[in-house]
PDB file of N, CA and C in Angstrom:
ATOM      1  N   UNK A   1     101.163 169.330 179.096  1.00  0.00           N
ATOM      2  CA  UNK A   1     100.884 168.172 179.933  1.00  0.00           C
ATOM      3  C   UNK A   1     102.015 167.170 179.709  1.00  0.00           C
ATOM      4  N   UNK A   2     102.197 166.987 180.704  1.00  0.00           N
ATOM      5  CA  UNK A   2     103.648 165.747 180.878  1.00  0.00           C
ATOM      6  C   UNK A   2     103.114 164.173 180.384  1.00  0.00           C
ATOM      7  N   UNK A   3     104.413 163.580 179.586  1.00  0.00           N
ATOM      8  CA  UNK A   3     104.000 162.283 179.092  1.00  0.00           C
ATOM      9  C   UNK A   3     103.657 161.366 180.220  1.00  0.00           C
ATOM     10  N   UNK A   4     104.126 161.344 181.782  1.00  0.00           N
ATOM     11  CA  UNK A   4     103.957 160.494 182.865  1.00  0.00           C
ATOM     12  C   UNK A   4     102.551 160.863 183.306  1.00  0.00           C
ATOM     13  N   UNK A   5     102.063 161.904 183.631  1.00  0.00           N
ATOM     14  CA  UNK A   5     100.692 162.218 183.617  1.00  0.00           C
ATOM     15  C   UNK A   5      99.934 161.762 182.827  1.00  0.00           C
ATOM     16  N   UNK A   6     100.111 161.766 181.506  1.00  0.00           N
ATOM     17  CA  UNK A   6      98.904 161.143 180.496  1.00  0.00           C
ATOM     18  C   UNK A   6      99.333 159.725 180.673  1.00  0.00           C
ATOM     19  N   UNK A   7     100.213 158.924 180.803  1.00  0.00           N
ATOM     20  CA  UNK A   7     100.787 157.822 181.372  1.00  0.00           C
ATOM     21  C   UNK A   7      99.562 157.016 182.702  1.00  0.00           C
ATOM     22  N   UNK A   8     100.113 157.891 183.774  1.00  0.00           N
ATOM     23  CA  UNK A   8      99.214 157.301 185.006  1.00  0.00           C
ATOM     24  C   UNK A   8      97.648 157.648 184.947  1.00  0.00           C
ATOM     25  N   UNK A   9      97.080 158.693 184.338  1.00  0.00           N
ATOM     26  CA  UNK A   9      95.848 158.923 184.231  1.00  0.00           C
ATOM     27  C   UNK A   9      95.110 157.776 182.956  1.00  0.00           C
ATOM     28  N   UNK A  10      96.347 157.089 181.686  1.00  0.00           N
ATOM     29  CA  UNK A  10      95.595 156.490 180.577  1.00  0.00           C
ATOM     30  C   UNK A  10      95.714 155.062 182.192  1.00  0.00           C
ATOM     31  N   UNK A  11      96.400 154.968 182.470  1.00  0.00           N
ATOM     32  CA  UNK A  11      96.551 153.486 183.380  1.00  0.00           C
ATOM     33  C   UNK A  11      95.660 153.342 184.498  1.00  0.00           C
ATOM     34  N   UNK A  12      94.820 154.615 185.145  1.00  0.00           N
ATOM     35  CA  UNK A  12      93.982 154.920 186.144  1.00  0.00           C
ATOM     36  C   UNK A  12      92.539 154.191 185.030  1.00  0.00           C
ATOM     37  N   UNK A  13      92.427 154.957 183.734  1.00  0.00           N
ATOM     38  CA  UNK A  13      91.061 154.619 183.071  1.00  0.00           C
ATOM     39  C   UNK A  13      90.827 153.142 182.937  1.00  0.00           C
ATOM     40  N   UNK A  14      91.864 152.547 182.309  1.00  0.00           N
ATOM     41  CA  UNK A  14      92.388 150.925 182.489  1.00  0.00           C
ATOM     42  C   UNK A  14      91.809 150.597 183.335  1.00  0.00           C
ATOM     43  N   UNK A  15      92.779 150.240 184.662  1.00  0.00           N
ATOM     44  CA  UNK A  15      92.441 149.751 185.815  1.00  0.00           C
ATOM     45  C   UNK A  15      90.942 150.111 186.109  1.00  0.00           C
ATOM     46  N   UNK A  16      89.996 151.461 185.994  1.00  0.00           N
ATOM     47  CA  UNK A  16      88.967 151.324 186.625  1.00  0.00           C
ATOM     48  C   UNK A  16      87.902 150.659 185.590  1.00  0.00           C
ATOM     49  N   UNK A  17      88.104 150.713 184.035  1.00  0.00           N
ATOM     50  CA  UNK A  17      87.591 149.392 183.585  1.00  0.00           C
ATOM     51  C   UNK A  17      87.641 148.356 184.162  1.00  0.00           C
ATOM     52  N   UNK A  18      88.725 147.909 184.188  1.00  0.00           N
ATOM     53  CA  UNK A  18      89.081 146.286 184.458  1.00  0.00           C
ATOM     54  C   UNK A  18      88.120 145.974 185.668  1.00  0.00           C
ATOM     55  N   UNK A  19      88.248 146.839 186.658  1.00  0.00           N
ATOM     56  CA  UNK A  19      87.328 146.732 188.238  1.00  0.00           C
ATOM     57  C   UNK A  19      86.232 146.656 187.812  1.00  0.00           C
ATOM     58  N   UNK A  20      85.746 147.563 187.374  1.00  0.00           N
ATOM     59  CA  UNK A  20      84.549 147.406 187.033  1.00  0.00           C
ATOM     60  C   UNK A  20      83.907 146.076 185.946  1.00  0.00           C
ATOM     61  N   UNK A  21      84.364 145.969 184.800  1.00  0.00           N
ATOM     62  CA  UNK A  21      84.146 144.352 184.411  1.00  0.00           C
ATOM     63  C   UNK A  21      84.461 143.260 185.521  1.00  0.00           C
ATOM     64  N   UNK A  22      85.840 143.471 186.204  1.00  0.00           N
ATOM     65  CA  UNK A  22      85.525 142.281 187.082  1.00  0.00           C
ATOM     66  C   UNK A  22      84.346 141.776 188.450  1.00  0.00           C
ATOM     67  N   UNK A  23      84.139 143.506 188.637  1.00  0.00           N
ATOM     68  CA  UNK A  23      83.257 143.544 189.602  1.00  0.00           C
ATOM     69  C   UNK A  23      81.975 142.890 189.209  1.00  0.00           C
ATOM     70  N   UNK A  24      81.624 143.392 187.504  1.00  0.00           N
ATOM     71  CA  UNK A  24      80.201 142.365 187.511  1.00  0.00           C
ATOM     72  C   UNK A  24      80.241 141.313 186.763  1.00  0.00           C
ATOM     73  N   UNK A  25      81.445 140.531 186.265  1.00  0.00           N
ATOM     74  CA  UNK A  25      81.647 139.133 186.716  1.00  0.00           C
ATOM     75  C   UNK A  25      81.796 138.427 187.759  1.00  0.00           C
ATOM     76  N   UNK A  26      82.242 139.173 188.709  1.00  0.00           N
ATOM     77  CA  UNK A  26      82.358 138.382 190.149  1.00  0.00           C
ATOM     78  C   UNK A  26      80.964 138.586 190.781  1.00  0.00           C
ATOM     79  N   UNK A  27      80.055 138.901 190.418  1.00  0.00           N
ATOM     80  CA  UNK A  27      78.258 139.044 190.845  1.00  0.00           C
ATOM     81  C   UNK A  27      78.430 140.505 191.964  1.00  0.00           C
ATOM     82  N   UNK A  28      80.034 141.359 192.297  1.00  0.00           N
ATOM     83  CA  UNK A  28      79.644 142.598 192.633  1.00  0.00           C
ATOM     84  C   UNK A  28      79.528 143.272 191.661  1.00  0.00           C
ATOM     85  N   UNK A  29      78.629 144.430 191.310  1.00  0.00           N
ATOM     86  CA  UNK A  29      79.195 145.440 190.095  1.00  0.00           C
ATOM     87  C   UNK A  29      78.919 146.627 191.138  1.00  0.00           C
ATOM     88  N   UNK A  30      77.872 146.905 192.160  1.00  0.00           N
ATOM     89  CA  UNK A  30      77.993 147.714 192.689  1.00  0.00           C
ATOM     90  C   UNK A  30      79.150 148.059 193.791  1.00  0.00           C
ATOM     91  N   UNK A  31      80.084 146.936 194.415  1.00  0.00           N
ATOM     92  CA  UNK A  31      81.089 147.299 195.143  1.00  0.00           C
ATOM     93  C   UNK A  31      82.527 148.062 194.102  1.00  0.00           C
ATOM     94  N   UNK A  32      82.515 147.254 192.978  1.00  0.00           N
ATOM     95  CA  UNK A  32      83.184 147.801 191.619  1.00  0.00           C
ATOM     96  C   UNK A  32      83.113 149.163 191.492  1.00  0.00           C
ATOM     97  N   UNK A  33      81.841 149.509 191.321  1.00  0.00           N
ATOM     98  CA  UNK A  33      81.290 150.976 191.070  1.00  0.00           C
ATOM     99  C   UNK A  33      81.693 151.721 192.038  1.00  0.00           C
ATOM    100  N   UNK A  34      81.385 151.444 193.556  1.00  0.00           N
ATOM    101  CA  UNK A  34      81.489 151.711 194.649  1.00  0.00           C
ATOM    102  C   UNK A  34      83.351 152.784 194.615  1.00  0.00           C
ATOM    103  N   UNK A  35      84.192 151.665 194.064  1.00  0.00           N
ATOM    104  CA  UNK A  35      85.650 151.946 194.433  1.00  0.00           C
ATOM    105  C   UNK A  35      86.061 153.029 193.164  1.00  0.00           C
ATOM    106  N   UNK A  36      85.274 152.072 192.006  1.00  0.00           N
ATOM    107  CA  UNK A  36      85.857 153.269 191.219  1.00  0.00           C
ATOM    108  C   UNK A  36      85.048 154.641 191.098  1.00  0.00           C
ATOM    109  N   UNK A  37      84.060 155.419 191.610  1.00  0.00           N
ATOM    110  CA  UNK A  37      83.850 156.315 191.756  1.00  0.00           C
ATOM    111  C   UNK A  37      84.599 157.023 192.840  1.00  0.00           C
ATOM    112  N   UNK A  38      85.020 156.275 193.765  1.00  0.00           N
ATOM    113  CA  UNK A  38      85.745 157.158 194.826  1.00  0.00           C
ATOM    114  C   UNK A  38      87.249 157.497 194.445  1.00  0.00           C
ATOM    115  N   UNK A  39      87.334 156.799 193.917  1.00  0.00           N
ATOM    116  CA  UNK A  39      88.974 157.020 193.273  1.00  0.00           C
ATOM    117  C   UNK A  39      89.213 157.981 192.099  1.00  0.00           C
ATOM    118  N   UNK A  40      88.034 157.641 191.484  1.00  0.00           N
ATOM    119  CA  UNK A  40      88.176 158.876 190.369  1.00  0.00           C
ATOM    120  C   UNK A  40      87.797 160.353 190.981  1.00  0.00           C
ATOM    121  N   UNK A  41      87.238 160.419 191.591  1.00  0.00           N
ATOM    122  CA  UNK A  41      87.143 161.030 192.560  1.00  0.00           C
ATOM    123  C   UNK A  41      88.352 161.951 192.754  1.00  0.00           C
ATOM    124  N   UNK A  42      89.035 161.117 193.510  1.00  0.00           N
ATOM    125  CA  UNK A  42      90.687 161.651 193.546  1.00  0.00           C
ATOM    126  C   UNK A  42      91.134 162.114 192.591  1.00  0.00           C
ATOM    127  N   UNK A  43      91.695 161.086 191.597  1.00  0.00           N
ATOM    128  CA  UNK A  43      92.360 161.648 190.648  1.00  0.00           C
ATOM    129  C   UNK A  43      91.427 163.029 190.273  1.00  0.00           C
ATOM    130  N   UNK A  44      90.361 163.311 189.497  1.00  0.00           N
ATOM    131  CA  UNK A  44      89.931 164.469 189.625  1.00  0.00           C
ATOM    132  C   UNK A  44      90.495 165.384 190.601  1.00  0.00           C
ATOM    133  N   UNK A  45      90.011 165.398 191.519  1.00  0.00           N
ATOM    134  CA  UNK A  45      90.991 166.399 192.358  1.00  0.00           C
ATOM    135  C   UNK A  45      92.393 166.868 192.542  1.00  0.00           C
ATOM    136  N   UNK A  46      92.814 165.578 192.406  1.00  0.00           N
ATOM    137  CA  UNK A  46      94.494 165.749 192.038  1.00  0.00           C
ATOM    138  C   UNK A  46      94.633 166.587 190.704  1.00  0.00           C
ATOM    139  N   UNK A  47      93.819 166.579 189.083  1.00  0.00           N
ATOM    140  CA  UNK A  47      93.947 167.290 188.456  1.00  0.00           C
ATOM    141  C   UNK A  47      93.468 169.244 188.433  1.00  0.00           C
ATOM    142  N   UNK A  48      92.555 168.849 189.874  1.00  0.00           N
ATOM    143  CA  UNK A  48      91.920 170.439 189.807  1.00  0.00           C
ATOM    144  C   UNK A  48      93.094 171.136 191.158  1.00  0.00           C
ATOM    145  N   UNK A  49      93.891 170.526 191.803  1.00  0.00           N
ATOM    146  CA  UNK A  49      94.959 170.769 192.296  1.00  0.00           C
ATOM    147  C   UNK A  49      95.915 171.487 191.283  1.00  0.00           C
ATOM    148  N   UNK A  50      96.362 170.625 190.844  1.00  0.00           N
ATOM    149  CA  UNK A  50      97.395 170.281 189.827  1.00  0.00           C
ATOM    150  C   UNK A  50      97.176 170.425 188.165  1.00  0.00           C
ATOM    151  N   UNK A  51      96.139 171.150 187.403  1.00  0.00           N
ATOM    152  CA  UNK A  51      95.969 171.564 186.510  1.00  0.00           C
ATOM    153  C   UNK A  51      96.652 170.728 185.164  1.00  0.00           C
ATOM    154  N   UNK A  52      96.203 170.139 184.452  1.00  0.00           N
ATOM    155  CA  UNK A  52      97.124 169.400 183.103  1.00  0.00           C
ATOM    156  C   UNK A  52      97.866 170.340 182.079  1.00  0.00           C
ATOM    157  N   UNK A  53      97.265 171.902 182.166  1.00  0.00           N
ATOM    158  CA  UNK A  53      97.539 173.030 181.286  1.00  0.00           C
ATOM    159  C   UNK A  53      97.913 174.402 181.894  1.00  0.00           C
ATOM    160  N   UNK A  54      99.057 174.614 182.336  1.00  0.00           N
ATOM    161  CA  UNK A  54      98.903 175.937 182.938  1.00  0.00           C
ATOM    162  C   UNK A  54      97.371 176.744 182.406  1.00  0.00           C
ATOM    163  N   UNK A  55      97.304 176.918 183.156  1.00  0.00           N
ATOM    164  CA  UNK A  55      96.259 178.359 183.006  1.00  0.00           C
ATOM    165  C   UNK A  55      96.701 179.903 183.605  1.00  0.00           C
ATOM    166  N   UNK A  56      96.292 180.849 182.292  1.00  0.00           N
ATOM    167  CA  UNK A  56      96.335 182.193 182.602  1.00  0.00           C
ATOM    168  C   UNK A  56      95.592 182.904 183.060  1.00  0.00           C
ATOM    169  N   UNK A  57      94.345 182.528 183.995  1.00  0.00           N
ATOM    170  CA  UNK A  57      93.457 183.237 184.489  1.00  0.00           C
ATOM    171  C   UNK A  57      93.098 182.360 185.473  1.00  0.00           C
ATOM    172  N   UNK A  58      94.117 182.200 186.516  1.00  0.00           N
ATOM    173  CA  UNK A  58      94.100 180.461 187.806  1.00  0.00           C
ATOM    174  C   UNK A  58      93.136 181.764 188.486  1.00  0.00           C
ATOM    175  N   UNK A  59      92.066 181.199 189.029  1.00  0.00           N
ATOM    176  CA  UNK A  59      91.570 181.626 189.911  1.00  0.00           C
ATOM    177  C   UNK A  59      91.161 180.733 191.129  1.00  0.00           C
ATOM    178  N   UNK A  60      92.008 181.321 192.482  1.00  0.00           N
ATOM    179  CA  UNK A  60      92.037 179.514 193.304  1.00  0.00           C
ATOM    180  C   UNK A  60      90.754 180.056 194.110  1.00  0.00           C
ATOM    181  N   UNK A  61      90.208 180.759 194.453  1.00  0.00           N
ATOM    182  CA  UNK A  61      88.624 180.524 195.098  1.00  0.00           C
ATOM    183  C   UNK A  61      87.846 179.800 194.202  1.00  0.00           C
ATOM    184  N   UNK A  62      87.901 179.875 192.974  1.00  0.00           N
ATOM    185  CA  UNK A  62      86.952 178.654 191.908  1.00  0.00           C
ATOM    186  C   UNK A  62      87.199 177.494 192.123  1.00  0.00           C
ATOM    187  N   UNK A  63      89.045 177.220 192.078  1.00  0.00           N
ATOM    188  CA  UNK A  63      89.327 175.972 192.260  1.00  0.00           C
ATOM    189  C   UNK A  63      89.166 175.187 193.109  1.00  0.00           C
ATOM    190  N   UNK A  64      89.247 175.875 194.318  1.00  0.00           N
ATOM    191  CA  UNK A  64      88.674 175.874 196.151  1.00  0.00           C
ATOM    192  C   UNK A  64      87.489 175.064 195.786  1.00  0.00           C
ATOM    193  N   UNK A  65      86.360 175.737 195.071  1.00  0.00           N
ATOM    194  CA  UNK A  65      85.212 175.285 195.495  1.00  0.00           C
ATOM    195  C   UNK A  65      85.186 174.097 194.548  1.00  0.00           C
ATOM    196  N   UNK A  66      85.666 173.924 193.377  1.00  0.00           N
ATOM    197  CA  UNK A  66      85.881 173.030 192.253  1.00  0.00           C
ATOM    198  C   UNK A  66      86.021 171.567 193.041  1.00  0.00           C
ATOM    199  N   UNK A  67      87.467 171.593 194.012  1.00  0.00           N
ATOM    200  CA  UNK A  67      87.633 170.594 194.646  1.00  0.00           C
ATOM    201  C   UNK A  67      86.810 170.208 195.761  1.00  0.00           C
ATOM    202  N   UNK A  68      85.804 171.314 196.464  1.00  0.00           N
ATOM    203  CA  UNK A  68      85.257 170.474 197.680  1.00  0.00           C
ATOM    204  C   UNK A  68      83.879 169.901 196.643  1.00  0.00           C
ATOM    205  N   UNK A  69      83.116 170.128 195.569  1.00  0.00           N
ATOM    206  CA  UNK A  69      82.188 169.953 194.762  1.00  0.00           C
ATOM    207  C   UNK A  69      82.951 168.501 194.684  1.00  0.00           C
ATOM    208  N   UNK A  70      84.002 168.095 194.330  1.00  0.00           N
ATOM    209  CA  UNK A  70      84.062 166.980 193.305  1.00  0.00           C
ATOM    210  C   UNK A  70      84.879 166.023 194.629  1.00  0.00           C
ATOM    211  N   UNK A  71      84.966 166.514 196.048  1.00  0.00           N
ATOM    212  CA  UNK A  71      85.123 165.417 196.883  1.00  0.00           C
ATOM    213  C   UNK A  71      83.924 165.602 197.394  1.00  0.00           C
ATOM    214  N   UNK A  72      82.895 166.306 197.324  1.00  0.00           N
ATOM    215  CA  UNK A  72      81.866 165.874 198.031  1.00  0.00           C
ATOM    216  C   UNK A  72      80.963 165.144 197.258  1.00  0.00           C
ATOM    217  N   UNK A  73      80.711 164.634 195.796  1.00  0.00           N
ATOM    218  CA  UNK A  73      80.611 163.965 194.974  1.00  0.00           C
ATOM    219  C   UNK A  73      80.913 162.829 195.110  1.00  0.00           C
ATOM    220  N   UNK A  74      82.405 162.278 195.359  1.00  0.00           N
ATOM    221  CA  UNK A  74      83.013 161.464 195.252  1.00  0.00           C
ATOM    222  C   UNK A  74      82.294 160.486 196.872  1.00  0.00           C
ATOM    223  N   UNK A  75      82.737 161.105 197.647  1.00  0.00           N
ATOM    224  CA  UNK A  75      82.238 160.457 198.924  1.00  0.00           C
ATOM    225  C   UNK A  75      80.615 160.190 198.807  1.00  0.00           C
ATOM    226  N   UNK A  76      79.984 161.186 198.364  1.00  0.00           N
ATOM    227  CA  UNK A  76      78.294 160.503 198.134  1.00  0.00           C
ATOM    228  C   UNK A  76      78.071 159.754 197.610  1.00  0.00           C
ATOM    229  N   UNK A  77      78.478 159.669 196.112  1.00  0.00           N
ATOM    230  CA  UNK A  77      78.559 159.188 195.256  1.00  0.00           C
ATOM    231  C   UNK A  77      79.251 157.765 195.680  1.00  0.00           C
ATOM    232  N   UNK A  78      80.400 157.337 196.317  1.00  0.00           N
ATOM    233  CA  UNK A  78      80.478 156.271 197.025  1.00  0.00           C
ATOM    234  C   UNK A  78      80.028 155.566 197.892  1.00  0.00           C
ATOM    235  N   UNK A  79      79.027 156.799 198.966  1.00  0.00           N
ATOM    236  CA  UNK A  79      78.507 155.965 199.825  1.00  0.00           C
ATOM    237  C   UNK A  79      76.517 155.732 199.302  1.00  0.00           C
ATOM    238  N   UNK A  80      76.467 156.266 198.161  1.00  0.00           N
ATOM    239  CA  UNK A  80      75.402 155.669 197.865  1.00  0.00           C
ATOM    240  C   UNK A  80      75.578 154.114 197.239  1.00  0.00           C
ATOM    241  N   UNK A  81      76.833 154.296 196.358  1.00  0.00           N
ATOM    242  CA  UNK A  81      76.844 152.986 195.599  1.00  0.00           C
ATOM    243  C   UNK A  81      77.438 151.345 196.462  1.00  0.00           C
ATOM    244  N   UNK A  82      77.634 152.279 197.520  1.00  0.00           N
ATOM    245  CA  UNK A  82      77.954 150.992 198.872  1.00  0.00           C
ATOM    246  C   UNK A  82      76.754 150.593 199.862  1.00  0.00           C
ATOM    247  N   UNK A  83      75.558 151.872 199.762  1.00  0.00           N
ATOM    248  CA  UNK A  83      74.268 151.523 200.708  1.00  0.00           C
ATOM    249  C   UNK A  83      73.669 150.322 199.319  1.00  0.00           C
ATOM    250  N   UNK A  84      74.132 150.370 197.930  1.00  0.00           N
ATOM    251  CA  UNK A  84      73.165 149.671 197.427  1.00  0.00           C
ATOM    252  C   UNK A  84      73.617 148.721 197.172  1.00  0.00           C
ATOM    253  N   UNK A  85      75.012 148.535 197.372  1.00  0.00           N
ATOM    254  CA  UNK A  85      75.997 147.218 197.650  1.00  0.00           C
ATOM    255  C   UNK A  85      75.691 146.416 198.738  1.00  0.00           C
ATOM    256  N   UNK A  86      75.587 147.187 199.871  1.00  0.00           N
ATOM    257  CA  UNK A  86      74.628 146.341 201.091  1.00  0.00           C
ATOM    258  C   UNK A  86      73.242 145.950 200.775  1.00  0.00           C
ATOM    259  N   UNK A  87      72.410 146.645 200.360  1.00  0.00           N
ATOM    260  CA  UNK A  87      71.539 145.909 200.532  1.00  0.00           C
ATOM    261  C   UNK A  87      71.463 145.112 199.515  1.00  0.00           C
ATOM    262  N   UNK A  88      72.025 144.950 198.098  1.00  0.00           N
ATOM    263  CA  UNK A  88      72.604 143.851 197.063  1.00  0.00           C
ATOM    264  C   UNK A  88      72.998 142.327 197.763  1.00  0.00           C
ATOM    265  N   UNK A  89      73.315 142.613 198.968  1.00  0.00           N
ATOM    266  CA  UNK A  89      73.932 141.551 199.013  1.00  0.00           C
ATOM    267  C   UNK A  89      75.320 141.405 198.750  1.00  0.00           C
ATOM    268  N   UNK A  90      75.901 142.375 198.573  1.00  0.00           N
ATOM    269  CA  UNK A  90      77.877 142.306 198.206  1.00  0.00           C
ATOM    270  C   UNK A  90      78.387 142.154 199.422  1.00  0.00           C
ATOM    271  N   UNK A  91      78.318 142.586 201.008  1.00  0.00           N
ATOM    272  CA  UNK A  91      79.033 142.316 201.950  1.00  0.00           C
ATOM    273  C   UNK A  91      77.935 143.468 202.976  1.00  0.00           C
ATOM    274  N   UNK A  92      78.199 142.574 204.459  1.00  0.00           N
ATOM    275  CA  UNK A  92      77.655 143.111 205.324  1.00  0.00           C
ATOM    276  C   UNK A  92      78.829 144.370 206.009  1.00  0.00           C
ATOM    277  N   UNK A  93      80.114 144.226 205.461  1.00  0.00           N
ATOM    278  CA  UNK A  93      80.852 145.856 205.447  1.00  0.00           C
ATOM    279  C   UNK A  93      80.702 146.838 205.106  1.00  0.00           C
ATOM    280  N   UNK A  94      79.592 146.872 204.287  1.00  0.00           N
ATOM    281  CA  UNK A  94      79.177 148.014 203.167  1.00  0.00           C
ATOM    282  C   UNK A  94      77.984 148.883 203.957  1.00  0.00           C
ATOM    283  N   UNK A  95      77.237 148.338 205.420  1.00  0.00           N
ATOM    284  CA  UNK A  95      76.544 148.559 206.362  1.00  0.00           C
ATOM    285  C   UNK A  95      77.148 149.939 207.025  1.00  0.00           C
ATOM    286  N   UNK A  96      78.515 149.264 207.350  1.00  0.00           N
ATOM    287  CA  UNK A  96      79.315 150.229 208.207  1.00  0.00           C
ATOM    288  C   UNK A  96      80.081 151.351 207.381  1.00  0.00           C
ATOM    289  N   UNK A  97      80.346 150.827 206.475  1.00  0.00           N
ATOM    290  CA  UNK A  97      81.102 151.865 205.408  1.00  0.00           C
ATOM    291  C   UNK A  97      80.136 152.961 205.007  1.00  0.00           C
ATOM    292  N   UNK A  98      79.177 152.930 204.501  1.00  0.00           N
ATOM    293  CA  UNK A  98      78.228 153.465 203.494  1.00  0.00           C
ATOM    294  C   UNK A  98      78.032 154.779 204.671  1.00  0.00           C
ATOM    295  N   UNK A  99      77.574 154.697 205.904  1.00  0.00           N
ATOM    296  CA  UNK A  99      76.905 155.628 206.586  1.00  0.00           C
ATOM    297  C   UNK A  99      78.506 156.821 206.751  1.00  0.00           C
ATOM    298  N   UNK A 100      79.651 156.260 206.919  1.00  0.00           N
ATOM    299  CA  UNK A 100      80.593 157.266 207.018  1.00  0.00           C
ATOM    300  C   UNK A 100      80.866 157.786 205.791  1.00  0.00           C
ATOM    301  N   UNK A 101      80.872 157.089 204.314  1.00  0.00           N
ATOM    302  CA  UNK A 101      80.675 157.650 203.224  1.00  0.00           C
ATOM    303  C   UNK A 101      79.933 159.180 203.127  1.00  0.00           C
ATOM    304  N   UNK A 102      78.833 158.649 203.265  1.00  0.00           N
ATOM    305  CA  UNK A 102      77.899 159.885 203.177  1.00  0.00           C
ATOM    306  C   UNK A 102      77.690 160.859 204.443  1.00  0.00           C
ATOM    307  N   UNK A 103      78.558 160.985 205.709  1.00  0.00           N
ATOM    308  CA  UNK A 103      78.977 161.402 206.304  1.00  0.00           C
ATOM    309  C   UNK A 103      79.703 162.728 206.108  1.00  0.00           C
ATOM    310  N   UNK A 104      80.887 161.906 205.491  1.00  0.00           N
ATOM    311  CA  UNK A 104      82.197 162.476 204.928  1.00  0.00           C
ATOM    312  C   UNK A 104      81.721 163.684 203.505  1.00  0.00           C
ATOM    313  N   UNK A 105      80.408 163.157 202.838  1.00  0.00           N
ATOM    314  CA  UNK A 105      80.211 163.838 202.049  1.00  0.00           C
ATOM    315  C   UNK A 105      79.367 164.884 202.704  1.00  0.00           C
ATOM    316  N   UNK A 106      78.417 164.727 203.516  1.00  0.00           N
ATOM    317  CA  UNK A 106      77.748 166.076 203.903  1.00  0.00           C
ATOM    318  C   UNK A 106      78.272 166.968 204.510  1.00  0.00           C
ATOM    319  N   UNK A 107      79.526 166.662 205.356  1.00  0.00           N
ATOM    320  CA  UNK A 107      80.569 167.799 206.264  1.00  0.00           C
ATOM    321  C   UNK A 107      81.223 168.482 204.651  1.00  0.00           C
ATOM    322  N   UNK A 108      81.672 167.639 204.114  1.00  0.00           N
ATOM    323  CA  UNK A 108      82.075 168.212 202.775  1.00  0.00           C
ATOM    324  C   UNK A 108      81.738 169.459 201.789  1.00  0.00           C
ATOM    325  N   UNK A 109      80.091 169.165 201.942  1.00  0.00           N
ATOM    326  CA  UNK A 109      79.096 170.169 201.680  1.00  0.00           C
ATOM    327  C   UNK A 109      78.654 170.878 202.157  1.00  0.00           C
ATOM    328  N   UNK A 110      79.148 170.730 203.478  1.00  0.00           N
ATOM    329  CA  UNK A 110      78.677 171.540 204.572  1.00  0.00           C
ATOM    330  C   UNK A 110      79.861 172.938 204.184  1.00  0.00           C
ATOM    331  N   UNK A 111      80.846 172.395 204.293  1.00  0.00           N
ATOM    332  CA  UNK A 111      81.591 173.219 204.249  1.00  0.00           C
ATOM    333  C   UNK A 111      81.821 174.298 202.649  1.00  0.00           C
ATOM    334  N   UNK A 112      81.161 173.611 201.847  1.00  0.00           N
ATOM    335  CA  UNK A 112      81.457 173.824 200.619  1.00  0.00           C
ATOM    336  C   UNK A 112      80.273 175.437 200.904  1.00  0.00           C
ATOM    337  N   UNK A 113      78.666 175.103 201.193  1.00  0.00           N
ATOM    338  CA  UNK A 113      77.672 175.795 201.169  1.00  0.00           C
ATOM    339  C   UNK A 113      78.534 177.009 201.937  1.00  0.00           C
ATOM    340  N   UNK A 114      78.585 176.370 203.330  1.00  0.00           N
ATOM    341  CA  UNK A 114      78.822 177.768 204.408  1.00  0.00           C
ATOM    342  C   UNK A 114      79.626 178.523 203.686  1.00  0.00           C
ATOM    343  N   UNK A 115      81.173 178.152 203.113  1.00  0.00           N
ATOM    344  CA  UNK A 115      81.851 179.165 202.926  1.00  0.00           C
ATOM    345  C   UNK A 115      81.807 179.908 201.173  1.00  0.00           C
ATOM    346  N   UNK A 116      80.971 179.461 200.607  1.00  0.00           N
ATOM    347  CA  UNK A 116      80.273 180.462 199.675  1.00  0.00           C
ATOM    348  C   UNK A 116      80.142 181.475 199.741  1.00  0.00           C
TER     349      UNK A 116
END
């Protein structure tokens, strides 16, 4: 594993602390939550892309499904923590956001199930 990788991934954990403390000092914690689950999200994926350790037994139909599991996670998992951001009271954007969230996650799963 490359020193810039453990670099941007120690600076990803950072930053989604920091959001998250600031989020529930600023009276959001669920819009906080909201961002940093979707982002980690990513990065996850970017690592099941992109592996930190070569591996000698890559098997990419696992990884295939590895990544639609952990973006269809990510998008639920965001658009739940934004339906409860709306009705929290964090912003009446979280109305419109939340339903394509979990949108994005069921085509996700959709696709994940069918091609099993």
């Amino acid at each position: 594993m490359s020193a810039v990788r453990v670099f941007w991934l120690t600076l990803f954990a950072i930053g989604a602390a920091a959001v998250l403390l600031g989020g529930w000092r600023n009276g959001e914690p669920w819009t906080a939550a909201a961002f940093v689950v979707f982002f980690a999200s990513r990065v996850w994926r970017s690592v099941i892309k992109h592996p930190l350790w070569p591996r000698i037994d890559d098997d990419p139909i696992r990884r295939a499904h590895q990544f639609l599991v952990v973006t269809s996670a990510g998008w639920l998992g965001s658009g739940v923590l934004a339906g409860v951001a709306a009705i929290a009271g964090e912003g009446q954007e979280w109305l419109y956001v939340a339903p394509c969230f979990l949108v994005m996650g069921a085509l996700n799963l959709y696709v994940l199930l069918r091609k099993s």
